[in-house]
N, C-alpha and C. Protein backbone atom coordinates (compact mmCIF):
# COMPACT_ATOMS: atom_id res chain seq x y z
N UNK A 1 -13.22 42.69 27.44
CA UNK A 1 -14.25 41.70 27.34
C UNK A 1 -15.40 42.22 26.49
N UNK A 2 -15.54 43.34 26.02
CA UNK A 2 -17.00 44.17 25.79
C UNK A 2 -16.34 43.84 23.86
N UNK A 3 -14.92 43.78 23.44
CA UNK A 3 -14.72 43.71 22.53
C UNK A 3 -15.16 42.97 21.67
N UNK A 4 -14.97 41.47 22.25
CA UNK A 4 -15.44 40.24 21.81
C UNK A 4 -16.67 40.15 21.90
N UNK A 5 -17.09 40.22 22.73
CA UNK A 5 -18.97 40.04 23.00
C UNK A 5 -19.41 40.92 21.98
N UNK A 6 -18.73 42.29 21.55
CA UNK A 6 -19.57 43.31 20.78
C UNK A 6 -19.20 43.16 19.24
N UNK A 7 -18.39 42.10 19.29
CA UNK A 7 -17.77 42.43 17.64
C UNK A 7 -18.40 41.33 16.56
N UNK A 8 -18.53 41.75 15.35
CA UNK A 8 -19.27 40.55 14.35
C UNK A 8 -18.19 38.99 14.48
N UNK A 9 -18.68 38.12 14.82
CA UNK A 9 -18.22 36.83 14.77
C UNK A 9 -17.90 36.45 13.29
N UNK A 10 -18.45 37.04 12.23
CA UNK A 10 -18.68 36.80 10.82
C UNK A 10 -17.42 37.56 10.01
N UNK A 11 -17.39 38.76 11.06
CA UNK A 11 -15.88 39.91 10.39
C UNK A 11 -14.99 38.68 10.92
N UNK A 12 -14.47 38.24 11.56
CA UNK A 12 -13.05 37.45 12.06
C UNK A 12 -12.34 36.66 10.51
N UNK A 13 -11.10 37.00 10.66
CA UNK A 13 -10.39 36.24 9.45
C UNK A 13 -10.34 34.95 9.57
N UNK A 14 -10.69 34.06 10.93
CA UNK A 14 -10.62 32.63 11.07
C UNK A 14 -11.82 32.43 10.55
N UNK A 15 -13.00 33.29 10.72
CA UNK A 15 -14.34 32.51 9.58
C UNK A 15 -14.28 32.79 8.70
N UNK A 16 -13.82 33.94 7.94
CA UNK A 16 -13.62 34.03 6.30
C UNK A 16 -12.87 32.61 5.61
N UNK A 17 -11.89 32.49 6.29
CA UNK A 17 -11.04 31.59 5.92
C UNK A 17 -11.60 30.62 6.28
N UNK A 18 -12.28 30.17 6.63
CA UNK A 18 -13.03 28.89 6.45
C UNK A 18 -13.95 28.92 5.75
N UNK A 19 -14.77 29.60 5.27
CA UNK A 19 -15.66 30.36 4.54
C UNK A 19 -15.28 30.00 2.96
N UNK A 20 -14.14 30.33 2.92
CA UNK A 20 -13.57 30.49 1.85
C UNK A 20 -12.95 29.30 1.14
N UNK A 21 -12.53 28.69 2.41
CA UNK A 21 -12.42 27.24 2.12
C UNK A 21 -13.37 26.20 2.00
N UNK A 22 -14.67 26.63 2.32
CA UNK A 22 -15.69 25.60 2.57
C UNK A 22 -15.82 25.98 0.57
N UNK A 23 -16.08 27.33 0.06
CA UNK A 23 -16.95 27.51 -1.16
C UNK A 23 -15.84 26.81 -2.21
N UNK A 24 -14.40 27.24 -1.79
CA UNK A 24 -13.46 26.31 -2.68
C UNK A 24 -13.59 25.09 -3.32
N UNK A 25 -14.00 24.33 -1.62
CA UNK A 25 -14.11 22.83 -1.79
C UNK A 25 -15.55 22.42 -2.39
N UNK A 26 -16.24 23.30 -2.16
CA UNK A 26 -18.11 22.91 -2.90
C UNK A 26 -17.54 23.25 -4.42
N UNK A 27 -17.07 24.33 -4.97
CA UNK A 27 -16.61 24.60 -6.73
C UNK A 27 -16.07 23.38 -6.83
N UNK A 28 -14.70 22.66 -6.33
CA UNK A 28 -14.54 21.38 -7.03
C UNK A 28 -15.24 19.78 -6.34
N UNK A 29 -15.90 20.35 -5.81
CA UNK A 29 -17.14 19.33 -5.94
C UNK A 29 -17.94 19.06 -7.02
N UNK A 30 -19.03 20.44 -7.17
CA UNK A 30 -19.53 20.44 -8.26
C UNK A 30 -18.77 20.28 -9.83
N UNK A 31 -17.55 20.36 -9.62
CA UNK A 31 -16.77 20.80 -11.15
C UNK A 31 -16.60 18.79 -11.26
N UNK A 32 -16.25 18.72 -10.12
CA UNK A 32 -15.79 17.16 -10.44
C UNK A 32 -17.18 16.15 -10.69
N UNK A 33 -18.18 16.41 -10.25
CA UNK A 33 -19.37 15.61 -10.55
C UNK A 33 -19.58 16.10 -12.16
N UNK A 34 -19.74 17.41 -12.31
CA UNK A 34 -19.68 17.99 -13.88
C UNK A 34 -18.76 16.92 -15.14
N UNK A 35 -18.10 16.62 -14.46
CA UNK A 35 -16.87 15.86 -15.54
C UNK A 35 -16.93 15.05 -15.38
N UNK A 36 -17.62 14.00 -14.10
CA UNK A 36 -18.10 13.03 -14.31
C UNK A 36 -19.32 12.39 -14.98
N UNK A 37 -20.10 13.21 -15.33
CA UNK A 37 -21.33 13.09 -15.54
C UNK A 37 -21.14 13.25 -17.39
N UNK A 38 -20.55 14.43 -17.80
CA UNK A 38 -19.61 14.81 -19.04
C UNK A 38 -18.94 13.26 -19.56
N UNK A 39 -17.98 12.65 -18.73
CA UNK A 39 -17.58 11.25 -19.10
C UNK A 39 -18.20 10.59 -19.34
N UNK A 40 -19.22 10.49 -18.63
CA UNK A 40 -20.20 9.12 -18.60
C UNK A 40 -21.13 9.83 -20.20
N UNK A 41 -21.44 10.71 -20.20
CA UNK A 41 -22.08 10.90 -21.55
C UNK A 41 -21.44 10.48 -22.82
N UNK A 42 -20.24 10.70 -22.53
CA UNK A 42 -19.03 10.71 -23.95
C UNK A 42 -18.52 9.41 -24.15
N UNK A 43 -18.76 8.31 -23.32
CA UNK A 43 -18.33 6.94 -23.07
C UNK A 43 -16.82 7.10 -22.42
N UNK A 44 -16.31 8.23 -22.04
CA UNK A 44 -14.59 7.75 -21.83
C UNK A 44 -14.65 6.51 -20.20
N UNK A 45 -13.78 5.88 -20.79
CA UNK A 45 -13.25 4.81 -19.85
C UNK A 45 -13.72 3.74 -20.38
N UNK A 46 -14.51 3.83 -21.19
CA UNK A 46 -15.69 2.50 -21.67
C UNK A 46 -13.96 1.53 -22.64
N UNK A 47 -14.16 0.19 -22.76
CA UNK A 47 -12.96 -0.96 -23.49
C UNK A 47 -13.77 -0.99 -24.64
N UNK A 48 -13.08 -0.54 -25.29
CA UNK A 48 -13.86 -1.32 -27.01
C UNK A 48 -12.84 -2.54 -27.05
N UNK A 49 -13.56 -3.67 -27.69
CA UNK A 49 -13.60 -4.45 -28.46
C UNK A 49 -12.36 -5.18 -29.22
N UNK A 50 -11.72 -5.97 -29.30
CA UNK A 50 -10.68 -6.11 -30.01
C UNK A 50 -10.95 -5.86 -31.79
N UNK A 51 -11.97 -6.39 -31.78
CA UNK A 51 -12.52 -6.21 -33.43
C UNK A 51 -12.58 -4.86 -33.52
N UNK A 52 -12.88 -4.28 -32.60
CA UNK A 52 -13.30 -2.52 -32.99
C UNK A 52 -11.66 -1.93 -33.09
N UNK A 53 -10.87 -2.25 -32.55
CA UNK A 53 -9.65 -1.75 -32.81
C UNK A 53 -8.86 -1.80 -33.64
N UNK A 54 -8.95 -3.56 -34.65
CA UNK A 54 -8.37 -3.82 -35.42
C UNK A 54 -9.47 -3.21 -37.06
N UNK A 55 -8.37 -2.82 -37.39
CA UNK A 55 -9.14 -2.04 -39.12
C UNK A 55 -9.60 -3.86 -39.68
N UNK A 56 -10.46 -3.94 -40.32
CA UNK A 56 -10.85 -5.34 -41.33
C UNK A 56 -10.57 -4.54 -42.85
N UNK A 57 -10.05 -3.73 -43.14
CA UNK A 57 -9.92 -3.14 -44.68
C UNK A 57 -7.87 -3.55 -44.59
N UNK A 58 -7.41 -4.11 -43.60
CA UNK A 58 -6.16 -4.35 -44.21
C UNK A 58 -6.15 -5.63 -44.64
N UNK A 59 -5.08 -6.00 -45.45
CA UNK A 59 -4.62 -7.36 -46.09
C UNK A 59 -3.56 -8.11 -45.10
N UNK A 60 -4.10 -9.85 -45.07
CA UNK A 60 -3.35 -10.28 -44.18
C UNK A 60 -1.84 -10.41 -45.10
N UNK A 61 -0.78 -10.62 -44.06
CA UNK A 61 0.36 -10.49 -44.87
C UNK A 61 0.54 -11.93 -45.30
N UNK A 62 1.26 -12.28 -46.63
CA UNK A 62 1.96 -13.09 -46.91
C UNK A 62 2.56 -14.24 -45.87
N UNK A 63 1.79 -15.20 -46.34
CA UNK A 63 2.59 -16.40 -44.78
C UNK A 63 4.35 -16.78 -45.36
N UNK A 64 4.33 -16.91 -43.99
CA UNK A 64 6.03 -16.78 -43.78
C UNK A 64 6.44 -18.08 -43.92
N UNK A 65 7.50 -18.95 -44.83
CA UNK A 65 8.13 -20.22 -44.25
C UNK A 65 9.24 -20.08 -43.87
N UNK A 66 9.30 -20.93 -43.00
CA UNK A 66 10.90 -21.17 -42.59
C UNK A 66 11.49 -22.20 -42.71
N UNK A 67 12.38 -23.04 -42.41
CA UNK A 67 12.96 -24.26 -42.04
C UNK A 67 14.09 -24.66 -41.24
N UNK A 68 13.79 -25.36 -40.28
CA UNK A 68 14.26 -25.50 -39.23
C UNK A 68 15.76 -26.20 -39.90
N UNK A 69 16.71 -25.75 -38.75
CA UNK A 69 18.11 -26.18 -39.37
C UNK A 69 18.41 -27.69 -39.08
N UNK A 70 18.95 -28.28 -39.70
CA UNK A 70 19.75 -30.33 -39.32
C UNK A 70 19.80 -30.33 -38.10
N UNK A 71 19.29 -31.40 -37.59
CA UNK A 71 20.09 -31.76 -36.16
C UNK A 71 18.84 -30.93 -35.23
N UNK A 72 18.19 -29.65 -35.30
CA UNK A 72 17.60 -29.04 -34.58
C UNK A 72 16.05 -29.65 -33.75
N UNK A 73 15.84 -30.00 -33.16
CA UNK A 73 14.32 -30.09 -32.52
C UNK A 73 13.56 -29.29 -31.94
N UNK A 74 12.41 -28.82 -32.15
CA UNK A 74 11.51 -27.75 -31.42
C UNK A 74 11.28 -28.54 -30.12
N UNK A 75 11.24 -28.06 -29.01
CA UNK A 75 10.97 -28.71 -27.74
C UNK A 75 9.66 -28.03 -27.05
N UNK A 76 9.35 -26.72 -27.50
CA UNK A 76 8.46 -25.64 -26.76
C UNK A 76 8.27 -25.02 -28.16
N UNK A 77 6.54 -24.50 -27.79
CA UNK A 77 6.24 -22.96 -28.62
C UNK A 77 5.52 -22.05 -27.48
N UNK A 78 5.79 -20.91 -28.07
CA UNK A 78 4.76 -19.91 -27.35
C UNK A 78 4.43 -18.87 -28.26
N UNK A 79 3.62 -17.69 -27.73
CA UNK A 79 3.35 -17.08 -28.44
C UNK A 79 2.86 -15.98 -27.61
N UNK A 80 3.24 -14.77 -28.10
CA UNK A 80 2.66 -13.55 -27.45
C UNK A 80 2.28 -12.71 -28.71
N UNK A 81 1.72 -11.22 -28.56
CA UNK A 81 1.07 -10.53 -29.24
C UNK A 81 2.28 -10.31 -30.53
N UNK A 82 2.03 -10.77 -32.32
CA UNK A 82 2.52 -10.69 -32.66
C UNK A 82 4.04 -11.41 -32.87
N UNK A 83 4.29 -12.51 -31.62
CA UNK A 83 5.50 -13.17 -31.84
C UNK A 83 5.53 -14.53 -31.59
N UNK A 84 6.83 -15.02 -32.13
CA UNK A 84 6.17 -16.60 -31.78
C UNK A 84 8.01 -17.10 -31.09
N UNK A 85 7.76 -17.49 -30.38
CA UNK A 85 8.89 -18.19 -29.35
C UNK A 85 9.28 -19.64 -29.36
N UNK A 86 10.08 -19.78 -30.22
CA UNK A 86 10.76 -21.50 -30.40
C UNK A 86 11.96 -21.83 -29.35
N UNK A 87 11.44 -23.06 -28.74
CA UNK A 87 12.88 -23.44 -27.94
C UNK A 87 13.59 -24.47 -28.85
N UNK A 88 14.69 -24.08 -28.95
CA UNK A 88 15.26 -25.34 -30.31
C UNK A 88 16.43 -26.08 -28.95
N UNK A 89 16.36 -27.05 -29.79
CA UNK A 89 17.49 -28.18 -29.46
C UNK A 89 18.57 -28.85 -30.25
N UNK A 90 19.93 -29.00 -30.42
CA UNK A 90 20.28 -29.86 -30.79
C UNK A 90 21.26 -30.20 -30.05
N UNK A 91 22.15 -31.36 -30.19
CA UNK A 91 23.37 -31.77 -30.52
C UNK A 91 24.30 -31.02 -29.12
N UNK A 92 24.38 -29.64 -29.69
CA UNK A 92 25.62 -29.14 -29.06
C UNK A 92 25.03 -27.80 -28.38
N UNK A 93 23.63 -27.17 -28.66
CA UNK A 93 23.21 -25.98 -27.89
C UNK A 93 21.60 -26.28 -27.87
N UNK A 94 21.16 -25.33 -26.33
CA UNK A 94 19.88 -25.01 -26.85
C UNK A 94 19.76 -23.48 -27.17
N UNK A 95 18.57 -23.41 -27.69
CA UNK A 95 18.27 -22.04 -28.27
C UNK A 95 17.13 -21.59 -28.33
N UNK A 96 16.51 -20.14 -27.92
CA UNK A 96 15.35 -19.73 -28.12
C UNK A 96 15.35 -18.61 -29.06
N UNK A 97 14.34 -18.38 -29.74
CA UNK A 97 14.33 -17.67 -31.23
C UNK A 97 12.87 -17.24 -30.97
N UNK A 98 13.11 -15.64 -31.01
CA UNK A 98 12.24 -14.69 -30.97
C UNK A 98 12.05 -14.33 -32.39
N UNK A 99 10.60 -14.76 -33.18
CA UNK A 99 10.28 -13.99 -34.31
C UNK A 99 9.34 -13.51 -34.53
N UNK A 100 9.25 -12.58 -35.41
CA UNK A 100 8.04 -11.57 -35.41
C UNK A 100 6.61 -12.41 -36.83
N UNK A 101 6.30 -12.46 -36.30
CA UNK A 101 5.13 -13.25 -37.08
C UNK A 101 4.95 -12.16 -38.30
N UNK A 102 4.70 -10.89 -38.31
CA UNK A 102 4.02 -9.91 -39.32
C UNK A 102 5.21 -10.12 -40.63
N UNK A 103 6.77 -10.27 -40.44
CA UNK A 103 7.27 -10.60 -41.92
C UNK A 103 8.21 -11.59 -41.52
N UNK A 104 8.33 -12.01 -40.71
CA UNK A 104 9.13 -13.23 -40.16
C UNK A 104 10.70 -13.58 -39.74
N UNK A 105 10.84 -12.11 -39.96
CA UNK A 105 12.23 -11.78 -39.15
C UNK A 105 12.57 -12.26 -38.01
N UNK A 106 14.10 -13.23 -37.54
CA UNK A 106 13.73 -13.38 -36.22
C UNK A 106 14.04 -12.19 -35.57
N UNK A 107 13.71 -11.54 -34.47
CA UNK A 107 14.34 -10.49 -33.04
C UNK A 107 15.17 -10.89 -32.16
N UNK A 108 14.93 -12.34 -32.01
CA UNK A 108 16.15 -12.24 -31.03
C UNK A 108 16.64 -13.73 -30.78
N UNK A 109 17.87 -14.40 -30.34
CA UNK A 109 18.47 -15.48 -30.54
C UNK A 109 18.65 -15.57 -29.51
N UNK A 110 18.87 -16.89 -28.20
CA UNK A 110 19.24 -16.66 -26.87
C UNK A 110 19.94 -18.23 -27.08
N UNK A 111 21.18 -18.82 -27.06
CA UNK A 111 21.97 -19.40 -26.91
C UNK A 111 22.65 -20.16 -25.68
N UNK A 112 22.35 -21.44 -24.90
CA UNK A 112 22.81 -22.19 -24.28
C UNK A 112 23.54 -23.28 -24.50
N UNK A 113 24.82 -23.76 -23.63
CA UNK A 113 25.19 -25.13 -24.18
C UNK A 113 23.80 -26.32 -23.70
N UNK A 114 23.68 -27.34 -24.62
CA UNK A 114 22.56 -28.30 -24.72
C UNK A 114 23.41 -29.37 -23.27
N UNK A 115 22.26 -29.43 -22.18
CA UNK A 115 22.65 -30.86 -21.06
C UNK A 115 23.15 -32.07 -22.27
N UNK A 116 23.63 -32.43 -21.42
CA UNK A 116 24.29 -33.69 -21.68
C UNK A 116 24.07 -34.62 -20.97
């Protein structure tokens, strides 16, 4: 009993080790406010702009024609970034036609028989 009562509470490896773990966790405390504070100076996370992304020194491309085939009817358009989505109709199928707006290639053809 005279051991414990007489011995440094501060020598024990269960307070070092907490000790040690407390100064761990304060370094990435401070390190992580550091890099936050660092971010916020530098703008990261900040959205630029769609205009800020797109260059204005390129040339728009050449407009594209096409012509729709006999018999065919557009029924739907859509459009996503860069593409344009036709639902065609005729006669004997329907069809959707993926093309790329920038030189007017289509990407992709999707083929159904047309209701009746």
């Amino acid at each position: 009993m005279s051991d414990i009562s007489e011995s440094n509470p501060k020598a024990t490896l269960g307070y070092r080790l907490a000790l040690g773990t407390v100064i761990f966790f304060g370094l990435l405390i401070v390190i992580g406010v550091g890099v936050l504070i660092v971010g916020l100076m530098k703008g990261w996370g900040t959205h630029t702009s769609v205009s800020a992304r797109v260059s204005t020194t390129t040339t728009p491309a050449a407009p594209v024609r096409m012509t729709l085939a006999p018999g065919y009817t557009i029924l739907s358009t859509d459009t996503q970034p860069g593409r344009l989505v036709l639902h065609l109709r005729s006669s004997e199928k329907d069809e959707i036609d993926i093309i790329d707006l920038k030189d007017g290639h289509i990407i992709s053809i999707i083929q159904a028989q047309a209701p009746k």
